[in-house]
C-alpha atoms as a PDB file:
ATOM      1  CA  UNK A   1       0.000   0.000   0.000  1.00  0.00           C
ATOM      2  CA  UNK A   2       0.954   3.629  -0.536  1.00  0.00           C
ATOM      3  CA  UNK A   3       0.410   7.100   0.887  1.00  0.00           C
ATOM      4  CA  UNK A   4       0.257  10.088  -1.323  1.00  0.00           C
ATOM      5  CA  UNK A   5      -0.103  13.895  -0.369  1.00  0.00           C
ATOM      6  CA  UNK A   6      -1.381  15.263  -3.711  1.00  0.00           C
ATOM      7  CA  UNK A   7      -0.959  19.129  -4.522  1.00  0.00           C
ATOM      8  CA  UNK A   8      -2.039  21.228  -6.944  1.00  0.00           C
ATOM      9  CA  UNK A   9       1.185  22.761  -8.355  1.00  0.00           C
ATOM     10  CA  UNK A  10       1.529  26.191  -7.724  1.00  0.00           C
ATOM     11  CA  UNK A  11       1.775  27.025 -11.856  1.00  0.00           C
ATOM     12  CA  UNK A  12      -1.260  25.224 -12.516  1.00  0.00           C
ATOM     13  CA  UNK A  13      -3.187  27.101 -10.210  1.00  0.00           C
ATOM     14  CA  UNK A  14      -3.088  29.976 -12.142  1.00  0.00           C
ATOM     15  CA  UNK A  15      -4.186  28.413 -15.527  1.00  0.00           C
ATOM     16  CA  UNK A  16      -7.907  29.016 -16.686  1.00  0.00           C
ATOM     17  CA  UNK A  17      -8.070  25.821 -18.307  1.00  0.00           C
ATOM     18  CA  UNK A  18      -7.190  24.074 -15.441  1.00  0.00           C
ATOM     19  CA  UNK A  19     -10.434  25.629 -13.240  1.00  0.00           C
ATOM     20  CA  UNK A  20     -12.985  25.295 -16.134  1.00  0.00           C
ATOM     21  CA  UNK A  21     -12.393  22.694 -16.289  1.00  0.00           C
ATOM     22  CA  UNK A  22     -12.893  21.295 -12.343  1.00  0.00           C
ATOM     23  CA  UNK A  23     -16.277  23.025 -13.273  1.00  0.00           C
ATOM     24  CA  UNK A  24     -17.793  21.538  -9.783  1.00  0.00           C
ATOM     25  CA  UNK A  25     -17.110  19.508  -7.047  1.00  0.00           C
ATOM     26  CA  UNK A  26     -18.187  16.047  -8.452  1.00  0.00           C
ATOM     27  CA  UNK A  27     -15.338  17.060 -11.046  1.00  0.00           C
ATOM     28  CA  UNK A  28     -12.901  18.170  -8.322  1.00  0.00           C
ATOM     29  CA  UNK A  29     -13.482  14.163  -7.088  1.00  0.00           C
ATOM     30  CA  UNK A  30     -12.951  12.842 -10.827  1.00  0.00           C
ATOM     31  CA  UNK A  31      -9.280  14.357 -11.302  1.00  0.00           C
ATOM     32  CA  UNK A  32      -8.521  12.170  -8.237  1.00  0.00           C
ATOM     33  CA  UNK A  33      -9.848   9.606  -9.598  1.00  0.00           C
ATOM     34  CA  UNK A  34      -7.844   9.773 -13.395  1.00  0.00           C
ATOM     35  CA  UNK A  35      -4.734   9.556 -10.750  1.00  0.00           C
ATOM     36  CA  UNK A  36      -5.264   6.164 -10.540  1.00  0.00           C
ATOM     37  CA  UNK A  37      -7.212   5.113 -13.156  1.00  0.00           C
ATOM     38  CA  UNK A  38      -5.452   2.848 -15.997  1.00  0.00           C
ATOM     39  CA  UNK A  39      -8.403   1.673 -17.775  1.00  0.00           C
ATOM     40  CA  UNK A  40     -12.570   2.096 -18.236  1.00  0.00           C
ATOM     41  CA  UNK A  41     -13.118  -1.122 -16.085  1.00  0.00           C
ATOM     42  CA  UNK A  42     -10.436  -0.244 -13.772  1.00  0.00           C
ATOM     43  CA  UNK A  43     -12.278  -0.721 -10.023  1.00  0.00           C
ATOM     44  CA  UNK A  44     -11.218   1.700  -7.425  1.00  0.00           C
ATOM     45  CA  UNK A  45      -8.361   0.301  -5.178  1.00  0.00           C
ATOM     46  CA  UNK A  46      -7.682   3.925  -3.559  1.00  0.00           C
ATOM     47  CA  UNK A  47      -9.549   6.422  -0.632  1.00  0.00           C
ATOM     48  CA  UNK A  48      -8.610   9.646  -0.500  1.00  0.00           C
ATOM     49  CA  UNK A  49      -9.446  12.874   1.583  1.00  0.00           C
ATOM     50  CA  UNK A  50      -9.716  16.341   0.743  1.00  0.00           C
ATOM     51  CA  UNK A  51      -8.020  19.076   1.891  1.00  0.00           C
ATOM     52  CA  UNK A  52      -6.715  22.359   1.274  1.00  0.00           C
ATOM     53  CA  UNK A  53      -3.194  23.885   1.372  1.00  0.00           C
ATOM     54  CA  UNK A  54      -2.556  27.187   1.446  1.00  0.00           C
ATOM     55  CA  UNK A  55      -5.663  27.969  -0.342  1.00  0.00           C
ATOM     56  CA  UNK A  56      -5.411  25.359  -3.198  1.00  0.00           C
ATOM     57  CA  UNK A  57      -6.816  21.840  -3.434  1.00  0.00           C
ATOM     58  CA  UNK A  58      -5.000  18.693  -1.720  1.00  0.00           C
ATOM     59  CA  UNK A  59      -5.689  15.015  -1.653  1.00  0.00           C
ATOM     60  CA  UNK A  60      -3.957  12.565   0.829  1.00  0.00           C
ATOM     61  CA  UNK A  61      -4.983   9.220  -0.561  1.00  0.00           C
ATOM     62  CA  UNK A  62      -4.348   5.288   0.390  1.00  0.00           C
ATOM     63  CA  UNK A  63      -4.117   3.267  -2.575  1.00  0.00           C
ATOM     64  CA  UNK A  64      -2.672  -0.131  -3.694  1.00  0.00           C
ATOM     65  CA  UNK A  65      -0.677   1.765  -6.429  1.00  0.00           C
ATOM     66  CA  UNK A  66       0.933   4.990  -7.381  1.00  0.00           C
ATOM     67  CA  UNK A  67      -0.750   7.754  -8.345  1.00  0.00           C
ATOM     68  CA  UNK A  68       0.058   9.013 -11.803  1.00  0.00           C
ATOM     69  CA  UNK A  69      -0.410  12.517 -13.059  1.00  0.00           C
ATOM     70  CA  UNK A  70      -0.954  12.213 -16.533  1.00  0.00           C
ATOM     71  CA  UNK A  71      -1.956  15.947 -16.691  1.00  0.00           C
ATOM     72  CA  UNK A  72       0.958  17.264 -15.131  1.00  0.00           C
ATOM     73  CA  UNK A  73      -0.697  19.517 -12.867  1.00  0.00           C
ATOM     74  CA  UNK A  74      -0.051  18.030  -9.354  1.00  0.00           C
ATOM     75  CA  UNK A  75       2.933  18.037  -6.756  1.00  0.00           C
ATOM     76  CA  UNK A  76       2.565  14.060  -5.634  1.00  0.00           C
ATOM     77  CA  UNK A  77       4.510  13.101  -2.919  1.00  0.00           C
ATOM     78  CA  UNK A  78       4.518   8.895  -2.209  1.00  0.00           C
ATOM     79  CA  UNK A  79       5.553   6.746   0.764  1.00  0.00           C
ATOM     80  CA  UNK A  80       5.010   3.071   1.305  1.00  0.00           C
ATOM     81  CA  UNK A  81       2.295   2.500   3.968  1.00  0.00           C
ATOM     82  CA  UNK A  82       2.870  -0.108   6.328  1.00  0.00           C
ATOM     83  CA  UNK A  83       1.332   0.758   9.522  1.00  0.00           C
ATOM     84  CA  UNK A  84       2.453  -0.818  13.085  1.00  0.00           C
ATOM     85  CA  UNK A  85      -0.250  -0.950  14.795  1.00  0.00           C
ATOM     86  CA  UNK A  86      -0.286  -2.482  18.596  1.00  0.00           C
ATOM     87  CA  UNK A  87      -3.218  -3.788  20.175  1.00  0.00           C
ATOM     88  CA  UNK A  88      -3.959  -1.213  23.290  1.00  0.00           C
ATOM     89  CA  UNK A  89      -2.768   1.274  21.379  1.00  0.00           C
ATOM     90  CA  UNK A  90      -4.049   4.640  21.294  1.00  0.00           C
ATOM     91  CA  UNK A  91      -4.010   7.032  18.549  1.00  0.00           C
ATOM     92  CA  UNK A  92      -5.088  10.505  17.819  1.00  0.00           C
ATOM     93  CA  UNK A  93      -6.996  10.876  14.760  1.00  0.00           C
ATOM     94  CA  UNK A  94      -9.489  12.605  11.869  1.00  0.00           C
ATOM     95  CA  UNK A  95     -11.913  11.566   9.765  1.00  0.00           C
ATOM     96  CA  UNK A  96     -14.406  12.620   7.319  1.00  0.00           C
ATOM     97  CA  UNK A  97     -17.240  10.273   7.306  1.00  0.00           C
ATOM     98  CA  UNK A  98     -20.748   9.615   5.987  1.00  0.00           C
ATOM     99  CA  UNK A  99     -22.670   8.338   8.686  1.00  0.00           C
ATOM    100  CA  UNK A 100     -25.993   6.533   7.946  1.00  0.00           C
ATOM    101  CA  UNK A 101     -28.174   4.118   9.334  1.00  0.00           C
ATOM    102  CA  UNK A 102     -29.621   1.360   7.597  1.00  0.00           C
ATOM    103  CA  UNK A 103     -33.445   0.725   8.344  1.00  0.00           C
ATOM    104  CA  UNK A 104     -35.672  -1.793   6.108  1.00  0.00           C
ATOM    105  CA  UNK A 105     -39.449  -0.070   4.915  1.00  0.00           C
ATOM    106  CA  UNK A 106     -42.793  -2.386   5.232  1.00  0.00           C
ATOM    107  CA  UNK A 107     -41.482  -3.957   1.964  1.00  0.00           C
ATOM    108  CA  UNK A 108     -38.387  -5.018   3.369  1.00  0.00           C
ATOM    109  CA  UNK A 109     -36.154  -2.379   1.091  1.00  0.00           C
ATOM    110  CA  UNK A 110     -33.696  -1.367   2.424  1.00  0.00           C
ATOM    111  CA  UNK A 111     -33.317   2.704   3.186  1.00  0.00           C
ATOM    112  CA  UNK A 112     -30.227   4.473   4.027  1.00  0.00           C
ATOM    113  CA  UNK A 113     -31.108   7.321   6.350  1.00  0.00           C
ATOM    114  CA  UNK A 114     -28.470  10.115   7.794  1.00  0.00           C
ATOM    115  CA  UNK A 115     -28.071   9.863  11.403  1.00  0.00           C
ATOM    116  CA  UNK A 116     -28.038  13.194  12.091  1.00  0.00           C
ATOM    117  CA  UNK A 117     -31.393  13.792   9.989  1.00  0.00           C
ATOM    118  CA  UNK A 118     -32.634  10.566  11.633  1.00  0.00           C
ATOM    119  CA  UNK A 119     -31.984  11.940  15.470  1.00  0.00           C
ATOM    120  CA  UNK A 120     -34.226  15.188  14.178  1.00  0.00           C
ATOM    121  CA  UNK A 121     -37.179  13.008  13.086  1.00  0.00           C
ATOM    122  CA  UNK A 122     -37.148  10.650  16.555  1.00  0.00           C
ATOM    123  CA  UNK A 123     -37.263  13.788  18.315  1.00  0.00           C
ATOM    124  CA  UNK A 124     -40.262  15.384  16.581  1.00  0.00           C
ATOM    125  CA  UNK A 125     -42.277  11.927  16.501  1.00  0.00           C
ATOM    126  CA  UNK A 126     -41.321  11.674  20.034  1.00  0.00           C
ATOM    127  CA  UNK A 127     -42.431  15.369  20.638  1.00  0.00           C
ATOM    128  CA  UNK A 128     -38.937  15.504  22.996  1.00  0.00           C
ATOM    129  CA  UNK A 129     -37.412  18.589  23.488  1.00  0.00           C
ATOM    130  CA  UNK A 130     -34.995  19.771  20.818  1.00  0.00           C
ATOM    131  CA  UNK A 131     -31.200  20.551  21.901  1.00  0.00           C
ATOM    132  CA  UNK A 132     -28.806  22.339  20.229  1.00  0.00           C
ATOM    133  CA  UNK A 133     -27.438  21.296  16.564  1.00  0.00           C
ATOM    134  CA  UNK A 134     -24.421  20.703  17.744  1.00  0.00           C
ATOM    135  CA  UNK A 135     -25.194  18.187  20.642  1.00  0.00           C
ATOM    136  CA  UNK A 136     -27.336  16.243  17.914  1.00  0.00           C
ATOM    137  CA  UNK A 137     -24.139  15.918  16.014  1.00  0.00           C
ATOM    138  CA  UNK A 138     -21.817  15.255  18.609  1.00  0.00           C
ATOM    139  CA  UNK A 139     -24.495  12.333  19.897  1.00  0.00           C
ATOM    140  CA  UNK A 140     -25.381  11.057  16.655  1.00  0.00           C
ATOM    141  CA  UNK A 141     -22.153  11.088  15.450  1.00  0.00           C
ATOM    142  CA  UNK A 142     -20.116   9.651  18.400  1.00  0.00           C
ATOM    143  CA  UNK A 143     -23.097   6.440  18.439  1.00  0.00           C
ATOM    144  CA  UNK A 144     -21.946   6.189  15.104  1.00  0.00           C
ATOM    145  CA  UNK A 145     -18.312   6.058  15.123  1.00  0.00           C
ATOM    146  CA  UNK A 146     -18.529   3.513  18.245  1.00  0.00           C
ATOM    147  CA  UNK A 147     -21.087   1.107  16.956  1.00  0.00           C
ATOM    148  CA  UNK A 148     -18.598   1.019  14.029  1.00  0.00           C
ATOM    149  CA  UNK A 149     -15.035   0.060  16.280  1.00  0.00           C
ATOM    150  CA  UNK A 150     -15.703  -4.243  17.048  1.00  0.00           C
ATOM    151  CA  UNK A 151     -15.608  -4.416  13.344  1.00  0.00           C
ATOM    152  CA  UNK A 152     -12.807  -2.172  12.860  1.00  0.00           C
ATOM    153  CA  UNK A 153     -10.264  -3.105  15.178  1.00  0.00           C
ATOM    154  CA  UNK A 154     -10.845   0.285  17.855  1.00  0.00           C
ATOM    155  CA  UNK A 155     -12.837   1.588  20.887  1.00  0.00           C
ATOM    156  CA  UNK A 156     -13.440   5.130  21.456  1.00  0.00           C
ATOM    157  CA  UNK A 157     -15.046   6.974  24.905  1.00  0.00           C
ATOM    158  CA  UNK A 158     -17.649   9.938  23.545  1.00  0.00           C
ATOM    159  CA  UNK A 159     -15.144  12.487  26.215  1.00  0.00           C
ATOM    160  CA  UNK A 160     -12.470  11.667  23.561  1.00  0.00           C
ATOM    161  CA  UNK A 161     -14.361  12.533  20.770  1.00  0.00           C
ATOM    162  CA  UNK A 162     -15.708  15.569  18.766  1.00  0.00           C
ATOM    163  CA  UNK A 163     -18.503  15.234  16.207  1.00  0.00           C
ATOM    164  CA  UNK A 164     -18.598  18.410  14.220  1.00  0.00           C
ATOM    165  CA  UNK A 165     -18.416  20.310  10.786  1.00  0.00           C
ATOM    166  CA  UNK A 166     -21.936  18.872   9.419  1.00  0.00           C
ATOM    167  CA  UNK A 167     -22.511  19.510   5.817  1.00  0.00           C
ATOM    168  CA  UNK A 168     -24.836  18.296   3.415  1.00  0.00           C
ATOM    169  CA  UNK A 169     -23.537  17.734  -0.664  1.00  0.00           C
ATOM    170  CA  UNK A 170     -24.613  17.210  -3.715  1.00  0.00           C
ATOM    171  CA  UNK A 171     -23.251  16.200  -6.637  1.00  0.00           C
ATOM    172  CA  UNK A 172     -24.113  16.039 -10.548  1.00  0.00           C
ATOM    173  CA  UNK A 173     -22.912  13.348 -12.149  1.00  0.00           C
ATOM    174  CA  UNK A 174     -21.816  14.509 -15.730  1.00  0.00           C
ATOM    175  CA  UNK A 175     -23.200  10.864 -17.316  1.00  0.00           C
ATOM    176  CA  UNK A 176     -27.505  11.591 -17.298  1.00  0.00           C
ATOM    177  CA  UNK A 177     -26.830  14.539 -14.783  1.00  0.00           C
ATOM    178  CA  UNK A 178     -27.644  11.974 -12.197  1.00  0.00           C
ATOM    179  CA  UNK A 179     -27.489  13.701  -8.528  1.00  0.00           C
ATOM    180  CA  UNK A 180     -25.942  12.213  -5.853  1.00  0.00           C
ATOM    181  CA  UNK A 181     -26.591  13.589  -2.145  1.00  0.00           C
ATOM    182  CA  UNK A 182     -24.574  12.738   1.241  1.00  0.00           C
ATOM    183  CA  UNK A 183     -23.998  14.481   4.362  1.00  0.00           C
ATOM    184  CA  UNK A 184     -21.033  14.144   6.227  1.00  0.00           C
ATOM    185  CA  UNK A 185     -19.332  14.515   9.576  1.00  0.00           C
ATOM    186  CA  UNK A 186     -15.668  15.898  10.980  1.00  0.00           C
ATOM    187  CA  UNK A 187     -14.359  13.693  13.757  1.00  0.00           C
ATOM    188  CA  UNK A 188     -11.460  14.277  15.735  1.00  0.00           C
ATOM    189  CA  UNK A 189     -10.002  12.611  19.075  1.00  0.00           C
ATOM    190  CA  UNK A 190      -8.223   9.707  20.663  1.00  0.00           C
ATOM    191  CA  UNK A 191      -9.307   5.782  19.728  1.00  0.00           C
ATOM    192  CA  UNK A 192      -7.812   2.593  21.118  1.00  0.00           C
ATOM    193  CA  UNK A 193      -6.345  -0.041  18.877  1.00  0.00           C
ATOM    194  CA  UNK A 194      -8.195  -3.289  20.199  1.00  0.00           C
ATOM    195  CA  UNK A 195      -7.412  -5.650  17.123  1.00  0.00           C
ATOM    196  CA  UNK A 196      -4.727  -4.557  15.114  1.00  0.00           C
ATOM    197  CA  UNK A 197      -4.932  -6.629  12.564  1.00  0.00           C
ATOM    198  CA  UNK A 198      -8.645  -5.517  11.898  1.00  0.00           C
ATOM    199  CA  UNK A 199      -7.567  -2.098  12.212  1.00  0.00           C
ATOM    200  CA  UNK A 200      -5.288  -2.065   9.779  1.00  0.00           C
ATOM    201  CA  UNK A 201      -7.441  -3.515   7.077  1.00  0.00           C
ATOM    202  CA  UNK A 202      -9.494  -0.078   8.364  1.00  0.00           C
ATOM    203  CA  UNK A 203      -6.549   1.865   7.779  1.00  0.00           C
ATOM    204  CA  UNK A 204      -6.224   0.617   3.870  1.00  0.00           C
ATOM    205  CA  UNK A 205      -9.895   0.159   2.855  1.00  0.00           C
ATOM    206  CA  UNK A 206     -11.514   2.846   4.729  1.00  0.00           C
ATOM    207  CA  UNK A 207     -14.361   3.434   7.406  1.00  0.00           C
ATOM    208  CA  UNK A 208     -18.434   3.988   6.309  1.00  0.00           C
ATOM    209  CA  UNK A 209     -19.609   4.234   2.805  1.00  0.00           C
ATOM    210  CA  UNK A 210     -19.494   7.344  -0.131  1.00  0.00           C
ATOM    211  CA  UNK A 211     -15.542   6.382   0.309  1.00  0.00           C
ATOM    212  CA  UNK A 212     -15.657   7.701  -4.123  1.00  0.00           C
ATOM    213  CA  UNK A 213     -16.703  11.134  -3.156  1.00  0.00           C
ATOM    214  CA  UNK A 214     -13.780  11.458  -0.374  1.00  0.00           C
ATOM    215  CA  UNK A 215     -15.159   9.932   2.962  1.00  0.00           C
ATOM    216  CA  UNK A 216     -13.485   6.802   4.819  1.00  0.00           C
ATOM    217  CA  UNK A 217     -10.061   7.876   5.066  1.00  0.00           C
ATOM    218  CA  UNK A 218      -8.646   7.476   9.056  1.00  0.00           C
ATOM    219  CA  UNK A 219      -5.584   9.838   9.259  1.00  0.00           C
ATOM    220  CA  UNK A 220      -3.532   9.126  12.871  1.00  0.00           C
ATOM    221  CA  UNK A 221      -0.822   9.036  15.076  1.00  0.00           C
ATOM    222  CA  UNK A 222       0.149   7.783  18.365  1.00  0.00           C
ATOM    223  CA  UNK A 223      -1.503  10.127  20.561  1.00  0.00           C
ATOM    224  CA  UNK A 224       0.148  12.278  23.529  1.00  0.00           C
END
């Protein structure tokens, strides 16, 4: 596996073509994705994060190969990734997620649902008393991220955690302008490692779904 820090080089920020043709943020995801794609039935092996530095757009990306900028327009930096992980271990980290629950309708399809929408709606059929945005966030979110760590290798404590940055997105898909909406959540904070071997796998394939539009990607360290 490899880590990349992708940059947008300095002289190709100030080129016209380059920004018409980003166009919008589903095409801001696709030049990403043409760093690692080889072929039209190529399958995505990569998850990625987006960032910015110093005012221009950044990636730092996991993937089973080596980016390649075919375009010439990014700074790539590339490291092996081979993560030591130690059970008991605890690491500080940061994620962008997409947090959903999965319920099944009368028909037995099944719906995905936003938690953070889905906390709002039990509270209004439940005629409970509203708090703040932010504690549904924080709540929602940190139920979330721990119902999520026996599968994943990690443990967290909701003190050690902060659920934040909500934001809702939407994306047009160039093929039969199909639109694709997600919400997502910032968490930061401390985790324990309690299977590092699950963990790991974590660390290369991702955590939570809409992992193609930038969500998934655990970033850490050993904590202080």
């Amino acid at each position: 596996m490899f880590f990349s820090r992708v940059k947008l080089r300095n002289d190709a920020a100030y080129e016209k073509e380059f920004w018409n043709h980003i166009g919008g943020a589903y095409k801001l995801h696709s030049l990403v994705w043409d760093l690692f794609t080889d072929g039209p039935e190529r399958n995505r092996d990569f998850i990625y994060r987006q960032d910015m530095i110093e005012g221009l757009p950044a990636f730092y990306c996991v993937s089973e190969r080596m980016p390649n900028d075919r375009h010439g327009v990014w700074h790539v930096e590339t490291k092996p990734y081979t993560p030591v992980i130690k059970k008991d271990q605890k690491l500080s980290f940061m994620l962008q997620a997409n947090p959903i629950r999965t319920k099944r309708d009368e028909q037995n399809k099944q719906h995905r649902h936003d938690v953070v929408m889905d906390a709002k709606t039990l509270l209004k059929q439940r005629q409970a008393e509203r708090p703040h945005e932010s504690e549904i966030i924080q709540q929602a979110g940190f139920v979330w991220l721990a119902m999520k760590g026996e599968a994943n290798g990690y443990s967290v404590r909701e003190g050690d955690v902060r659920a934040d940055g909500y934001a809702q997105h939407q994306f047009t898909k160039p093929k039969g302008k199909h639109s694709v909406t997600l919400s997502t959540i910032e968490f930061t904070g401390t985790l324990t490692v309690t299977d590092p071997d699950l963990f790991v796998q974590t660390l290369y394939r991702g955590l939570g779904p809409a992992k193609g539009f930038g969500c998934g990607l655990l970033m850490v360290r050993p904590a202080r």
